[in-house]
PDB file of N, CA and C in Angstrom:
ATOM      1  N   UNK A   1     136.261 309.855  57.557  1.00  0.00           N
ATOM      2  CA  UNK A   1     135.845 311.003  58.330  1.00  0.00           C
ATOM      3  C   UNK A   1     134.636 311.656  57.675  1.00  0.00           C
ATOM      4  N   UNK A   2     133.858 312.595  57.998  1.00  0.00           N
ATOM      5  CA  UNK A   2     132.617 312.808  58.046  1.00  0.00           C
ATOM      6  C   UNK A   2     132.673 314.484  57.289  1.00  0.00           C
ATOM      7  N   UNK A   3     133.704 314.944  57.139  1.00  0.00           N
ATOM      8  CA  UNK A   3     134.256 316.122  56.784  1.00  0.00           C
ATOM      9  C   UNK A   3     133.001 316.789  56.140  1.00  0.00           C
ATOM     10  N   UNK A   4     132.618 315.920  55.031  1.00  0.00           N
ATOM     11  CA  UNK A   4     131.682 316.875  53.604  1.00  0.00           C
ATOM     12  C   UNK A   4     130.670 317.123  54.738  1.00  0.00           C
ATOM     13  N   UNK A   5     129.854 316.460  55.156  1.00  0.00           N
ATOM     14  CA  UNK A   5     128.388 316.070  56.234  1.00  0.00           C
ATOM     15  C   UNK A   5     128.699 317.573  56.808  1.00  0.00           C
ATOM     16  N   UNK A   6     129.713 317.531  57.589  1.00  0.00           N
ATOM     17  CA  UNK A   6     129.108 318.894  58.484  1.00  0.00           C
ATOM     18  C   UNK A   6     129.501 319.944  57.424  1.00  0.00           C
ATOM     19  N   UNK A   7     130.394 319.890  56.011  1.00  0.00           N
ATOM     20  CA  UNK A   7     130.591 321.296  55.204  1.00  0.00           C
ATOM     21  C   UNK A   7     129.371 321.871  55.272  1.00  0.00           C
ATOM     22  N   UNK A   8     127.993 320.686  55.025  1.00  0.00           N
ATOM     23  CA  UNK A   8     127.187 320.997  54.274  1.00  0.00           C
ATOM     24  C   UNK A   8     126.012 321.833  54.991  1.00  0.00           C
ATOM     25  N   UNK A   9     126.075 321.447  56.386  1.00  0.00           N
ATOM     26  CA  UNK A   9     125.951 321.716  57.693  1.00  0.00           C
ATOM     27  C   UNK A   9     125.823 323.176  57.653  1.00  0.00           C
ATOM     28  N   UNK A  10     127.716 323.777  57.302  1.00  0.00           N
ATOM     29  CA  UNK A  10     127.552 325.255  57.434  1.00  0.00           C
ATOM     30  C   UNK A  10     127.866 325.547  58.722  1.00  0.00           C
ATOM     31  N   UNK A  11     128.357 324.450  59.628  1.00  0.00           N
ATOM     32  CA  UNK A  11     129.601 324.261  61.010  1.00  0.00           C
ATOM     33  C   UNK A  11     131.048 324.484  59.882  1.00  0.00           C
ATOM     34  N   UNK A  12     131.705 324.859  61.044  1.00  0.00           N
ATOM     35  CA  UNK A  12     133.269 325.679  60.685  1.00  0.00           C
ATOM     36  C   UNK A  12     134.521 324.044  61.059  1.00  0.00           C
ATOM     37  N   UNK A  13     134.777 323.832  59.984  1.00  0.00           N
ATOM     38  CA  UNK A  13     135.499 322.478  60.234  1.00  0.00           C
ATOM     39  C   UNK A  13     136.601 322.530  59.512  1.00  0.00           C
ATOM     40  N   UNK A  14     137.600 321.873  60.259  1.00  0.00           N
ATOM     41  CA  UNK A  14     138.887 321.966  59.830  1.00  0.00           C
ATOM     42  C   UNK A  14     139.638 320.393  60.088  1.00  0.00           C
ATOM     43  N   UNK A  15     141.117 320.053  59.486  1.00  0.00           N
ATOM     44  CA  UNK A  15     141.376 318.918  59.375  1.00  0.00           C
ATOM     45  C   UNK A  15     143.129 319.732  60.332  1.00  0.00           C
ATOM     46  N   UNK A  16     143.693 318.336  60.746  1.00  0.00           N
ATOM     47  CA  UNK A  16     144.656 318.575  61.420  1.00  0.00           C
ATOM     48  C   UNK A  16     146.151 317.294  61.697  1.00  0.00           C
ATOM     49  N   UNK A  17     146.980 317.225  62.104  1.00  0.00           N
ATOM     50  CA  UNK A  17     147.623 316.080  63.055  1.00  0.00           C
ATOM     51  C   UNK A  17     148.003 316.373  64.387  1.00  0.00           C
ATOM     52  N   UNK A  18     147.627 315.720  65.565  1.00  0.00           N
ATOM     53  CA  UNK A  18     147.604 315.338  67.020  1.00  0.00           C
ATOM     54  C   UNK A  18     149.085 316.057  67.405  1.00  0.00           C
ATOM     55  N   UNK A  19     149.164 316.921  68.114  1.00  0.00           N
ATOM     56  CA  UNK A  19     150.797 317.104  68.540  1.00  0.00           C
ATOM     57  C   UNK A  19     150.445 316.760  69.898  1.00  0.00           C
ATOM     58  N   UNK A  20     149.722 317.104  70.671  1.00  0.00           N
ATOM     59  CA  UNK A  20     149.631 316.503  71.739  1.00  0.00           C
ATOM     60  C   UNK A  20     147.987 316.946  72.975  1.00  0.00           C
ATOM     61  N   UNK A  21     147.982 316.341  73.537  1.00  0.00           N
ATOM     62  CA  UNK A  21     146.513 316.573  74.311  1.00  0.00           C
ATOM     63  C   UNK A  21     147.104 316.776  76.225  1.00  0.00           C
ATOM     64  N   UNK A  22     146.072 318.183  76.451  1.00  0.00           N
ATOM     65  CA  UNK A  22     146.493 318.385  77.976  1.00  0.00           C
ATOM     66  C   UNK A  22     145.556 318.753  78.829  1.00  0.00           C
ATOM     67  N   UNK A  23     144.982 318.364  79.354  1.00  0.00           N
ATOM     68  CA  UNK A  23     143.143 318.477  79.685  1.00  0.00           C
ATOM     69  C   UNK A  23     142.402 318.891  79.277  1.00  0.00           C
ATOM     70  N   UNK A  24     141.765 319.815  78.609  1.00  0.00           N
ATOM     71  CA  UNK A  24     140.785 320.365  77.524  1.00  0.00           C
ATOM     72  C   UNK A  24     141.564 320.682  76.742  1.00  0.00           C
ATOM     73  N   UNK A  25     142.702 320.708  76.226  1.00  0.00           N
ATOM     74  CA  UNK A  25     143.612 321.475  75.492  1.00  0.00           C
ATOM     75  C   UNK A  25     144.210 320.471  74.269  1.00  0.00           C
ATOM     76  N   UNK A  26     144.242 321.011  72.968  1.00  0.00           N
ATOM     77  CA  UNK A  26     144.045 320.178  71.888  1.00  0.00           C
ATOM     78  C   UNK A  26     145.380 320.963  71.268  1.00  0.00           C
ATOM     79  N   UNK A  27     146.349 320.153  70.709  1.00  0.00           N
ATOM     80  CA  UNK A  27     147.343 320.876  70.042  1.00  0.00           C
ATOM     81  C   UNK A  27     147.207 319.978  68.580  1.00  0.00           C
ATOM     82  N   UNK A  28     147.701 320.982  67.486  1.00  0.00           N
ATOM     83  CA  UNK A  28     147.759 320.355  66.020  1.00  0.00           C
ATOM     84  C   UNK A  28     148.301 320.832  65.383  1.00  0.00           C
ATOM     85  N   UNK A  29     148.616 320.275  64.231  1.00  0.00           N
ATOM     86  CA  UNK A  29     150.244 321.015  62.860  1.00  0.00           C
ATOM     87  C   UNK A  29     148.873 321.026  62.040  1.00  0.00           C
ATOM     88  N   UNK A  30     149.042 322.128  61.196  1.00  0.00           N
ATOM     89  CA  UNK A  30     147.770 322.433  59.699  1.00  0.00           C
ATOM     90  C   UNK A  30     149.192 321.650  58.674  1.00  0.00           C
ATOM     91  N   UNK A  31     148.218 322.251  57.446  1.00  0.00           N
ATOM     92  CA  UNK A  31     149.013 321.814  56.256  1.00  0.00           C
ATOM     93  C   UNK A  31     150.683 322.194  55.964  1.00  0.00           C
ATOM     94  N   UNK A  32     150.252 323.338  56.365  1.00  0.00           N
ATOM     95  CA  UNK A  32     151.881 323.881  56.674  1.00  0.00           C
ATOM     96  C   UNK A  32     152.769 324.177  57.637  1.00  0.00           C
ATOM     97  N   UNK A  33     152.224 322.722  58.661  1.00  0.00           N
ATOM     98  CA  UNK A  33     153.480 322.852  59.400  1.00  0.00           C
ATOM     99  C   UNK A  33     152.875 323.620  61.361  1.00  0.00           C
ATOM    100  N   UNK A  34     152.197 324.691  60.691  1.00  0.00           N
ATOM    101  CA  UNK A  34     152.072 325.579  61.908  1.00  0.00           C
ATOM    102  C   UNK A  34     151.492 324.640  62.822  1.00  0.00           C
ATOM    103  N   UNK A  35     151.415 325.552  64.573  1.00  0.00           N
ATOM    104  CA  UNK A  35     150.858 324.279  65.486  1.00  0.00           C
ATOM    105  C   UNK A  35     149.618 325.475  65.904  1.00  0.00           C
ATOM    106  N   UNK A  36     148.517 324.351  66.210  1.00  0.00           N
ATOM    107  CA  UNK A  36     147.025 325.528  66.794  1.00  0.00           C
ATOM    108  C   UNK A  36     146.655 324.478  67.697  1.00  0.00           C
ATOM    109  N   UNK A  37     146.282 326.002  68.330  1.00  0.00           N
ATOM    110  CA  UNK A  37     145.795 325.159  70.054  1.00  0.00           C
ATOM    111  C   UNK A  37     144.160 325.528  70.136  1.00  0.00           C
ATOM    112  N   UNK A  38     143.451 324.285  70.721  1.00  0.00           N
ATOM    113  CA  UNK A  38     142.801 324.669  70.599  1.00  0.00           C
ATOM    114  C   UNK A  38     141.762 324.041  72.530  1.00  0.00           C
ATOM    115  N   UNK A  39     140.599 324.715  72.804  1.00  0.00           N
ATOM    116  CA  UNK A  39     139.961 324.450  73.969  1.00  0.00           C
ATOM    117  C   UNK A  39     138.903 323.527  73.273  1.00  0.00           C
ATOM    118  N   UNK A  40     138.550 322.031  74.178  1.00  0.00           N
ATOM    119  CA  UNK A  40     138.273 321.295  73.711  1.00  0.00           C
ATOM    120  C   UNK A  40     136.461 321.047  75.286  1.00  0.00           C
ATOM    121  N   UNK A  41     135.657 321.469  74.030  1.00  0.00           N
ATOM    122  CA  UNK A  41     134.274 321.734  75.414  1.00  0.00           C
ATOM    123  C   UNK A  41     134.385 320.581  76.072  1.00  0.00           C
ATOM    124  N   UNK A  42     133.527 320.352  77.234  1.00  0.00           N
ATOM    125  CA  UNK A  42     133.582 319.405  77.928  1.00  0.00           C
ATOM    126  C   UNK A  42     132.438 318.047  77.495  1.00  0.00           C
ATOM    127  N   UNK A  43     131.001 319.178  76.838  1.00  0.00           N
ATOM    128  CA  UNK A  43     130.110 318.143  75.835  1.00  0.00           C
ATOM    129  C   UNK A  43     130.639 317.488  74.823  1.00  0.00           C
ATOM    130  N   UNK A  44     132.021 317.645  74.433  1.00  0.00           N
ATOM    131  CA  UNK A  44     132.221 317.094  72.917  1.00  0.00           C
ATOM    132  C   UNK A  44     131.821 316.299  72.112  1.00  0.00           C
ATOM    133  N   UNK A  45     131.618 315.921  71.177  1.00  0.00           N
ATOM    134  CA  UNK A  45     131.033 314.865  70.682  1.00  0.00           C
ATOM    135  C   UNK A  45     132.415 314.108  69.889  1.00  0.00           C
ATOM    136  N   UNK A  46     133.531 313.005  70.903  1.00  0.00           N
ATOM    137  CA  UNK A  46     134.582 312.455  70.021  1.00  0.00           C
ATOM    138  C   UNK A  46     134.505 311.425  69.756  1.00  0.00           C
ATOM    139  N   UNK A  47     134.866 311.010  68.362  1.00  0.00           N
ATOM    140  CA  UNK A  47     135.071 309.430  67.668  1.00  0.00           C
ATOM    141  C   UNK A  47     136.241 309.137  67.429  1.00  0.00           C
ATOM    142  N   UNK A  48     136.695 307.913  67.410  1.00  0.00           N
ATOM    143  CA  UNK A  48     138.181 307.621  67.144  1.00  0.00           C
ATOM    144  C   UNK A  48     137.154 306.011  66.323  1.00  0.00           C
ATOM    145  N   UNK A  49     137.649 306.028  64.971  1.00  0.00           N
ATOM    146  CA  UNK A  49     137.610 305.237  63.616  1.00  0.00           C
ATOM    147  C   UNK A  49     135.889 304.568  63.877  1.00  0.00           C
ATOM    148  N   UNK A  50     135.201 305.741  64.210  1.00  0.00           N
ATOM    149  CA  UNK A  50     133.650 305.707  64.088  1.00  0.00           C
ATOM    150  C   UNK A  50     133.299 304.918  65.078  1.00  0.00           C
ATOM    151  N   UNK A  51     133.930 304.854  66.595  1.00  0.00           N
ATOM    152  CA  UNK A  51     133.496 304.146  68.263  1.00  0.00           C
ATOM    153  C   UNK A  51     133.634 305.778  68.807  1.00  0.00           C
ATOM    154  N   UNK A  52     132.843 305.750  69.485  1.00  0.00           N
ATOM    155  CA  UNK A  52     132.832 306.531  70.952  1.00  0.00           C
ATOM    156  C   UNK A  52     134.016 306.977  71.395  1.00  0.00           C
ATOM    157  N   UNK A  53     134.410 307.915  71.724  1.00  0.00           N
ATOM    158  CA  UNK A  53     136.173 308.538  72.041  1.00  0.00           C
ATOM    159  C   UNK A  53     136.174 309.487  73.085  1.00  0.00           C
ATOM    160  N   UNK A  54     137.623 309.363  74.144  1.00  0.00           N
ATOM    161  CA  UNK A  54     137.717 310.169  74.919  1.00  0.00           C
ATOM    162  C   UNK A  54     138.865 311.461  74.442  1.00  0.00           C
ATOM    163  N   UNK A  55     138.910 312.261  74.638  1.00  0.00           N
ATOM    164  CA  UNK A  55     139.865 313.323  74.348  1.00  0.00           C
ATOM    165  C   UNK A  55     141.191 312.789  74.429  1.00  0.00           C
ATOM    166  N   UNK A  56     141.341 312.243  75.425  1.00  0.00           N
ATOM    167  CA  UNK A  56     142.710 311.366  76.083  1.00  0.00           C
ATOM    168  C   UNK A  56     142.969 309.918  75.396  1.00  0.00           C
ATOM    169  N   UNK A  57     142.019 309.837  74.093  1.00  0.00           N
ATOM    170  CA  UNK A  57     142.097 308.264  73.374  1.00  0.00           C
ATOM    171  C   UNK A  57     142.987 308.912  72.129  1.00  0.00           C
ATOM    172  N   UNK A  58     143.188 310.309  71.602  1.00  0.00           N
ATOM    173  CA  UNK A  58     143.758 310.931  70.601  1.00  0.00           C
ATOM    174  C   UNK A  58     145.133 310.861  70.995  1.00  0.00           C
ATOM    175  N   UNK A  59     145.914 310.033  69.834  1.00  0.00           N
ATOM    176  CA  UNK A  59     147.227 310.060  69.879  1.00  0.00           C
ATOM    177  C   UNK A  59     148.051 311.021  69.325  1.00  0.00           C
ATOM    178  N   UNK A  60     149.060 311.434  69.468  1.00  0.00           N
ATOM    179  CA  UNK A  60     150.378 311.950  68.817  1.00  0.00           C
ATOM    180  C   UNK A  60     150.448 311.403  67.465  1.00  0.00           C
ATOM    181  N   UNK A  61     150.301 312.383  66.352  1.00  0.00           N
ATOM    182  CA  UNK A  61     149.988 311.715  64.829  1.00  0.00           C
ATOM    183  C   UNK A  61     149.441 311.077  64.374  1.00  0.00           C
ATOM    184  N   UNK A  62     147.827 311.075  65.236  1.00  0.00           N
ATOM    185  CA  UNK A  62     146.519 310.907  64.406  1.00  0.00           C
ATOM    186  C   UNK A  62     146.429 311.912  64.006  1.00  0.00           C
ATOM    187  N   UNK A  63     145.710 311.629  62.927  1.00  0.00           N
ATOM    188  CA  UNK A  63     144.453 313.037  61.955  1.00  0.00           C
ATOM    189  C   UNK A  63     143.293 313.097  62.474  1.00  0.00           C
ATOM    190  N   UNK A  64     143.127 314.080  62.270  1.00  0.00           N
ATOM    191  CA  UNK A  64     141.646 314.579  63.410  1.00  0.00           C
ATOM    192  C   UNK A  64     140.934 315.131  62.251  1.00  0.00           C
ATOM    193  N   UNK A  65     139.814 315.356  62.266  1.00  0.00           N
ATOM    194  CA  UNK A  65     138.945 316.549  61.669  1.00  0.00           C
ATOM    195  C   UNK A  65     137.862 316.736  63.193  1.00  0.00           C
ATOM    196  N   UNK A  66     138.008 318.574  63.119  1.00  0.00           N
ATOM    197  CA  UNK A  66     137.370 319.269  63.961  1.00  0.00           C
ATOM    198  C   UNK A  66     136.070 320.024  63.613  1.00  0.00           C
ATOM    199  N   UNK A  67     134.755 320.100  64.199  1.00  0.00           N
ATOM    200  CA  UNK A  67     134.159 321.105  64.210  1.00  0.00           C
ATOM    201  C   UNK A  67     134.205 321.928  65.225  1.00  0.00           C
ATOM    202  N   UNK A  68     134.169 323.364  64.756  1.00  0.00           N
ATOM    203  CA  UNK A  68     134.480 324.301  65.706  1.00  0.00           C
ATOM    204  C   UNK A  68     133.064 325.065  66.279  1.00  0.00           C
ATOM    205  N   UNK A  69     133.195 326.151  67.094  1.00  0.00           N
ATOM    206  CA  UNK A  69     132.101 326.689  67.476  1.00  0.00           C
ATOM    207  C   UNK A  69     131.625 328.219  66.802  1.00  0.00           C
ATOM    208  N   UNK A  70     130.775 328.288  66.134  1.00  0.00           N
ATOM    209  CA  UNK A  70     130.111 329.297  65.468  1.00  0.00           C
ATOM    210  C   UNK A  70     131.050 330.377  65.585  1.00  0.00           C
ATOM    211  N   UNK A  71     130.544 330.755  67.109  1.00  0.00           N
ATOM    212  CA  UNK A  71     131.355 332.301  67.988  1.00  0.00           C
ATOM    213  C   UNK A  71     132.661 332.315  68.581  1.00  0.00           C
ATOM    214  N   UNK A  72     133.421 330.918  68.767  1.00  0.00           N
ATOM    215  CA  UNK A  72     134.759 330.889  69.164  1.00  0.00           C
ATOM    216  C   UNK A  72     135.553 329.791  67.959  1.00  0.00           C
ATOM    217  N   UNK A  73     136.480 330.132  66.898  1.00  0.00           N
ATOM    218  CA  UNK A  73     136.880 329.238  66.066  1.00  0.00           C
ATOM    219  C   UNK A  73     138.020 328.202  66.891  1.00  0.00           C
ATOM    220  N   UNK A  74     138.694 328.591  68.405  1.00  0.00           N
ATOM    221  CA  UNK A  74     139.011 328.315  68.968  1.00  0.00           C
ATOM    222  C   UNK A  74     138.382 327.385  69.822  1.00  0.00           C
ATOM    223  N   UNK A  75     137.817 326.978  69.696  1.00  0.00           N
ATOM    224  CA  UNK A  75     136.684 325.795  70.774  1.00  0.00           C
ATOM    225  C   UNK A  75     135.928 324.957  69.913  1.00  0.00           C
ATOM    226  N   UNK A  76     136.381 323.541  70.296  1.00  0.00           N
ATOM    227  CA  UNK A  76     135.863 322.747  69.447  1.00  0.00           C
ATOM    228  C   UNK A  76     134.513 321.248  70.102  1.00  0.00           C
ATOM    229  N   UNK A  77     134.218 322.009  69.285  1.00  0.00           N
ATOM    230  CA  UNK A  77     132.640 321.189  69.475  1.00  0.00           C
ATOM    231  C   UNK A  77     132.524 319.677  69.125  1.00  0.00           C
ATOM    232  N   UNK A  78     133.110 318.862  68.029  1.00  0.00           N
ATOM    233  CA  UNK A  78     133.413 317.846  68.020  1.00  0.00           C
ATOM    234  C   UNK A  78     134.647 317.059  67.129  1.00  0.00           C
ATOM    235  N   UNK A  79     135.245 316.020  67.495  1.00  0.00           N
ATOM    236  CA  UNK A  79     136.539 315.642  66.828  1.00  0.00           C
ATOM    237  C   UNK A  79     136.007 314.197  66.060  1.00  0.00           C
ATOM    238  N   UNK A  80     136.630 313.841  64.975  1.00  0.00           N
ATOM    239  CA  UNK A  80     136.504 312.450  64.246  1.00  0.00           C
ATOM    240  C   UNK A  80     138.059 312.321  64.388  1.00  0.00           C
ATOM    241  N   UNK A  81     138.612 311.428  64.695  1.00  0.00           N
ATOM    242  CA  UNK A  81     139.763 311.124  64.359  1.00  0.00           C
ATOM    243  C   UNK A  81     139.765 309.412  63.579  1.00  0.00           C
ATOM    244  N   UNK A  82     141.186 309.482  62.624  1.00  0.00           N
ATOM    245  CA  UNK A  82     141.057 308.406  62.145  1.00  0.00           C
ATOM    246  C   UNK A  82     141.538 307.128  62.465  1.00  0.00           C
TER     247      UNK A  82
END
């Protein structure tokens, strides 16, 4: 995953696991467990193991890493999953 690249960026990025996907709608467990939902733009930019990805290609307990959007930490601008 590409994680350091956008730290360095100075985009708001976070790491996650897949609980489940529902049309723009992105669900995930953090480190501890909790679940965050998140709105998933319609430009996204998604990869699944560095190919081209649809929102709907993210499984149930993949790891994702997210960048989020500047002004909404809730809206995510692009996904790497592994």
């Amino acid at each position: 995953m590409k994680i350091e690249t956008r730290k360095k960026a100075g985009e708001p990025c976070c790491t996650g696991t897949v609980v489940g996907v529902s049309g723009d709608q992105l669900t995930t467990t953090g480190d501890k467990g909790e679940k965050n939902h998140y709105t998933v733009a319609s430009d996204a930019k998604i990869t699944c193991q560095d190919k081209p990805g649809k929102l709907k290609d993210l499984k149930k307990g993949s790891m994702v890493s997210m960048t989020m959007c500047q002004d909404d930490k809730n809206k995510i601008l692009a996904i790497d999953c592994d």
